[in-house]
Protein backbone atom coordinates (compact mmCIF):
# COMPACT_ATOMS: atom_id res chain seq x y z
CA UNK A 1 89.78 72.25 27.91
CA UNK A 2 86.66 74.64 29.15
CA UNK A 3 83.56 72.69 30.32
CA UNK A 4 80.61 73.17 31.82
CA UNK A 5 80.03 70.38 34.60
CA UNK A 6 77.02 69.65 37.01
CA UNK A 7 76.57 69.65 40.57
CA UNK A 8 74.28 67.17 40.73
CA UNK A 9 75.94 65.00 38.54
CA UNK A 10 78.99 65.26 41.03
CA UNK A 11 77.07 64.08 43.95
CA UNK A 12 75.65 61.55 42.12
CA UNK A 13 79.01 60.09 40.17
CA UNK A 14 81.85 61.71 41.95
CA UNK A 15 82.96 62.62 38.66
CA UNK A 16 83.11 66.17 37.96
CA UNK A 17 82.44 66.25 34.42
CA UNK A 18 85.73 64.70 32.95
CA UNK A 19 87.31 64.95 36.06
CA UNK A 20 87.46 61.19 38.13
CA UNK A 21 88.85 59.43 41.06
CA UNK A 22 91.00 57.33 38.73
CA UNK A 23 93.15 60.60 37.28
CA UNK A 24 96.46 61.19 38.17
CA UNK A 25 98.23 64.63 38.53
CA UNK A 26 99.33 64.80 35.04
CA UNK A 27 95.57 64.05 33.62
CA UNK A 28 94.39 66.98 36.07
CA UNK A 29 97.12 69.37 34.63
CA UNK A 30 96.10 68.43 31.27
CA UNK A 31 92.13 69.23 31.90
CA UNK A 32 92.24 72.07 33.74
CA UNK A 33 95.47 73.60 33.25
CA UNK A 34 98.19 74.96 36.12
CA UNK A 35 96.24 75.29 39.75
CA UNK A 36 96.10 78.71 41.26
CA UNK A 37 97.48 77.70 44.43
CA UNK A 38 99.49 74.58 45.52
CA UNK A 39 101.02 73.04 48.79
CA UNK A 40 104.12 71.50 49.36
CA UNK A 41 105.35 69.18 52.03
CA UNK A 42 108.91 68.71 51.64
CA UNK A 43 108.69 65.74 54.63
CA UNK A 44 106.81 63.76 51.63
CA UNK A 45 107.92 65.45 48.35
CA UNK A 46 109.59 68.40 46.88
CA UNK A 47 107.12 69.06 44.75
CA UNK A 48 102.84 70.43 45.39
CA UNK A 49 100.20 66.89 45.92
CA UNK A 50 98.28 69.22 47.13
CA UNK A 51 96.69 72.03 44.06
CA UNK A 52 93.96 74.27 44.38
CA UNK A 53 91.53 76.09 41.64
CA UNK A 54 89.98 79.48 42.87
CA UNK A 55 86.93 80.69 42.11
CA UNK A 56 84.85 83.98 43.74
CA UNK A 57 83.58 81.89 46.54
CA UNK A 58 84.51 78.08 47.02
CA UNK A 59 87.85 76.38 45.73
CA UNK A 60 88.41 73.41 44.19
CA UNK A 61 91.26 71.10 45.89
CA UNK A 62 93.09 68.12 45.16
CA UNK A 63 94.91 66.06 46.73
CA UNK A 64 97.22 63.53 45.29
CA UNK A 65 99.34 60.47 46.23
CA UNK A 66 102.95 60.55 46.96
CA UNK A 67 104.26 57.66 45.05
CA UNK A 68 103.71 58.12 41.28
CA UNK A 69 102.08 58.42 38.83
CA UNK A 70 100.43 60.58 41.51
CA UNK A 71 96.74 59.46 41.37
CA UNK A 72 94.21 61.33 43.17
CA UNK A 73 93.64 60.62 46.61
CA UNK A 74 90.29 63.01 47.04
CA UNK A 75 89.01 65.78 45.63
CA UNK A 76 86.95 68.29 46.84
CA UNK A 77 84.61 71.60 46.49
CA UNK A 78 86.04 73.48 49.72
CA UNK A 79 84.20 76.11 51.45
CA UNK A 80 81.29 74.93 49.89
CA UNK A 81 79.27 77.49 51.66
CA UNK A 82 80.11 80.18 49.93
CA UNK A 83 78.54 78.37 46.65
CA UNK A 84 75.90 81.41 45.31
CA UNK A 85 74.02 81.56 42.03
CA UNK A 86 73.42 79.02 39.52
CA UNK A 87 77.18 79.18 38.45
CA UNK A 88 80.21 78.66 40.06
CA UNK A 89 83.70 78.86 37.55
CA UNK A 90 86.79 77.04 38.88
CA UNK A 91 90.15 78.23 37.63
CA UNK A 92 89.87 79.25 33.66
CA UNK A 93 88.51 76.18 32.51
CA UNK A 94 85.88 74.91 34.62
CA UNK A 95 82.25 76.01 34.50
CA UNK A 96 79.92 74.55 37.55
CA UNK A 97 76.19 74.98 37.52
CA UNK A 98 74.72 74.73 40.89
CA UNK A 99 71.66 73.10 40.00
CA UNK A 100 69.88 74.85 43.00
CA UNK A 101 71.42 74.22 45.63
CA UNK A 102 74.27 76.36 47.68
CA UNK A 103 76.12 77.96 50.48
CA UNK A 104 72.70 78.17 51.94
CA UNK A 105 71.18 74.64 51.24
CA UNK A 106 70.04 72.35 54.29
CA UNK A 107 71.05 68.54 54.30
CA UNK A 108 67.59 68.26 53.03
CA UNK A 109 67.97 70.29 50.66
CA UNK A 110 70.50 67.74 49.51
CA UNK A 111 68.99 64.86 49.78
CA UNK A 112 65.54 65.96 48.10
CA UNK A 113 67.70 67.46 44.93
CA UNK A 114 67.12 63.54 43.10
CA UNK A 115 71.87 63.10 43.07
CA UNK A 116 71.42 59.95 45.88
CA UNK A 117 70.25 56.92 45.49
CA UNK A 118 68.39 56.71 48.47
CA UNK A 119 69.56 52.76 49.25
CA UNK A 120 73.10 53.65 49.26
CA UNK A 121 72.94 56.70 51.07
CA UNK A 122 73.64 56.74 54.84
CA UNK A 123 73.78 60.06 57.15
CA UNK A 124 76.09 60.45 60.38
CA UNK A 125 75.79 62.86 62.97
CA UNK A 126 78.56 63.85 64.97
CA UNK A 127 78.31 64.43 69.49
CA UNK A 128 79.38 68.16 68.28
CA UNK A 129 75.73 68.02 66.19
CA UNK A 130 77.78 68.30 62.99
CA UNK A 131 76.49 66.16 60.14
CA UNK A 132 77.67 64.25 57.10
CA UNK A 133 75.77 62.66 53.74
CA UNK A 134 77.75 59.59 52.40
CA UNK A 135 77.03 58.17 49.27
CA UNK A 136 79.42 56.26 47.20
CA UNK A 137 82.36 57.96 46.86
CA UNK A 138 81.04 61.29 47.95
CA UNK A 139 80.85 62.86 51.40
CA UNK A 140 79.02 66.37 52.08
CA UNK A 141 80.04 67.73 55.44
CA UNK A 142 77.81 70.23 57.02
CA UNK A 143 78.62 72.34 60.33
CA UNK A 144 76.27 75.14 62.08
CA UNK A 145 78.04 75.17 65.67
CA UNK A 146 77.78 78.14 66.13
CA UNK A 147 74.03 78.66 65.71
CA UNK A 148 73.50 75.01 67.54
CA UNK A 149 75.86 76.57 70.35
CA UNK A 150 73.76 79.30 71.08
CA UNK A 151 70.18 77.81 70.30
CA UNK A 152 70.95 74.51 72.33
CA UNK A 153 72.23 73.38 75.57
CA UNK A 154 74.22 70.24 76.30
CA UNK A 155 71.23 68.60 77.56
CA UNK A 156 69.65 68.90 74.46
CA UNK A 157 72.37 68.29 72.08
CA UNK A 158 72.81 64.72 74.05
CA UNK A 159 69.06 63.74 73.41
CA UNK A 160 68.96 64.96 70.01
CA UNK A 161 72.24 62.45 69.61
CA UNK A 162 70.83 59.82 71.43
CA UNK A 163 67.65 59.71 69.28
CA UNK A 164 69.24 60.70 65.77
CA UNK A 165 67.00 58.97 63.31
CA UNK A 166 64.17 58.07 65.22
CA UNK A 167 60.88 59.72 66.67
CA UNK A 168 62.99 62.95 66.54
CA UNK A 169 61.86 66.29 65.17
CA UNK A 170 65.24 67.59 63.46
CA UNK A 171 63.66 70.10 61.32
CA UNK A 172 65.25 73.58 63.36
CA UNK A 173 68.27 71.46 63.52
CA UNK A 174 68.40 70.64 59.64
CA UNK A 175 68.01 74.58 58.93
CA UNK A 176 70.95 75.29 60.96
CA UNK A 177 73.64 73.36 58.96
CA UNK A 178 75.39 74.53 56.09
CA UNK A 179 77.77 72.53 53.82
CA UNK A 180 81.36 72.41 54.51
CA UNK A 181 82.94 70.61 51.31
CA UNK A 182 82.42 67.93 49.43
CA UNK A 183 84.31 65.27 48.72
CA UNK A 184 85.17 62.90 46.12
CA UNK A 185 87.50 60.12 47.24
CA UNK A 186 89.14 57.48 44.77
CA UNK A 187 88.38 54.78 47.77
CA UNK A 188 85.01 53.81 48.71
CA UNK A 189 86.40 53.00 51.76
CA UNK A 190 87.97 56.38 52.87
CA UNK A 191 84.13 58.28 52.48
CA UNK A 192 83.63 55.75 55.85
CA UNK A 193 87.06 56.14 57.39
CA UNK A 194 87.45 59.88 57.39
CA UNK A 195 84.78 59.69 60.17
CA UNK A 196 85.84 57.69 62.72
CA UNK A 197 84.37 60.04 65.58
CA UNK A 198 81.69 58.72 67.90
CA UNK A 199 78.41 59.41 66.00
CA UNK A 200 74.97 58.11 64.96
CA UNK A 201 73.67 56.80 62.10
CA UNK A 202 70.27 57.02 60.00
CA UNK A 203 69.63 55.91 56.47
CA UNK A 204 67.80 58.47 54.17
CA UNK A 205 64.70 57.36 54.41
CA UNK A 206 64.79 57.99 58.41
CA UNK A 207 66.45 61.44 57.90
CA UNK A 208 63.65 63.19 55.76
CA UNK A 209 61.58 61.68 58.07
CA UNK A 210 62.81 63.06 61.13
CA UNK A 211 62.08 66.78 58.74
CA UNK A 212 58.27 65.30 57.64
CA UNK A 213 59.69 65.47 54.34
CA UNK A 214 57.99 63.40 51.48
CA UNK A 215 59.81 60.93 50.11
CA UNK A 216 62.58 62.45 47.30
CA UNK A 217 61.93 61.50 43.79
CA UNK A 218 63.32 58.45 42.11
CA UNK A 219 66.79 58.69 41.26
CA UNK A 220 69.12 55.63 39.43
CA UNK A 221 72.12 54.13 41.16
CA UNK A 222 75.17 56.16 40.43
């Protein structure tokens, strides 16, 4: 079934279009037809939990439980970096407009795009500098070692840890992390537990401030 689906709406839902946490393997095969590519790990099952749907740039993944009826465990937009243009098609039958943002939007860039409910939303930064958005059951992960590796020493990384979300100027920071993936996970619970590593924490509100950003405009709870 071909359908045009929303980027935004994702980040704001975690559906993507008719695809939801709740599916199971079957409902995905029904939607969007046979994946491209597929994983299997015979220590688990004998047959793929893990399918992918290819596109030019990123790929869409699932990931599925072992016991059945296989619901999803997460699904995500991998190598969402290489997102370009306003559209993005995923296997034959899914159409994704970008809604402005891509490979080469900031965190906030994110955040200002009106998807989050700004109460909900809570960002974490990593000791390593990387950063993630998590809002619901979405979670946007966004790396730039490299660049932070060679503009920063270990000195500086520490302080800018150490006073993540307070009187902190992150703005060259914030333009040196691109996203990662993005994930939709059928737990609320696993957006929170994938991230276990030592990090810091700021609400939304104390991010864009940190950038001297106005506040984003009104958005509705997903």
């Amino acid at each position: 079934m071909r359908q045009i689906v929303s980027l935004k709406h994702f980040l704001s839902t975690g559906q993507l279009g008719t695809i939801f946490p709740e599916m199971t393997l079957l409902d995905v095969a029904r939607t969007l037809g046979a994946p491209q590519d597929f994983f299997i790990n015979k220590d688990v099952r004998a047959f793929p939990l893990h399918w992918g749907y290819d596109s030019d740039g990123p790929v869409l993944e699932f990931n599925f439980l072992p016991d059945p009826p296989h619901n999803i465990d997460w699904f995500q937009i991998e190598s969402a970096m290489a997102l370009n243009g306003d559209f993005c098609r995923f296997g034959r039958e899914l159409l994704l407009t970008t809604d402005g943002l891509t490979g080469r939007s900031t965190p906030s860039d994110f955040l200002k795009s009106g998807a989050f409910d700004e109460a909900a939303t809570v960002v974490h930064l990593s000791q390593s500098l990387q950063l993630t958005i998590i809002c619901g059951r979405i979670s946007i992960h966004f790396d730039g070692a490299g660049d932070i590796e060679d503009a920063l020493d270990t000195a500086e990384k520490e302080a800018i840890f150490s006073n993540f979300g307070r009187a902190l100027d992150f703005k060259a920071i914030d333009a040196l992390l691109e996203p990662v993936d993005i994930y939709s996970h059928a737990e609320l619970r696993h957006a929170e537990s994938d991230h276990v590593m030592t990090r810091a924490t700021c609400s939304m509100t104390a991010y864009l401030a940190m950038l001297g950003t106005p506040e984003p405009p009104p958005t509705g709870k997903p």
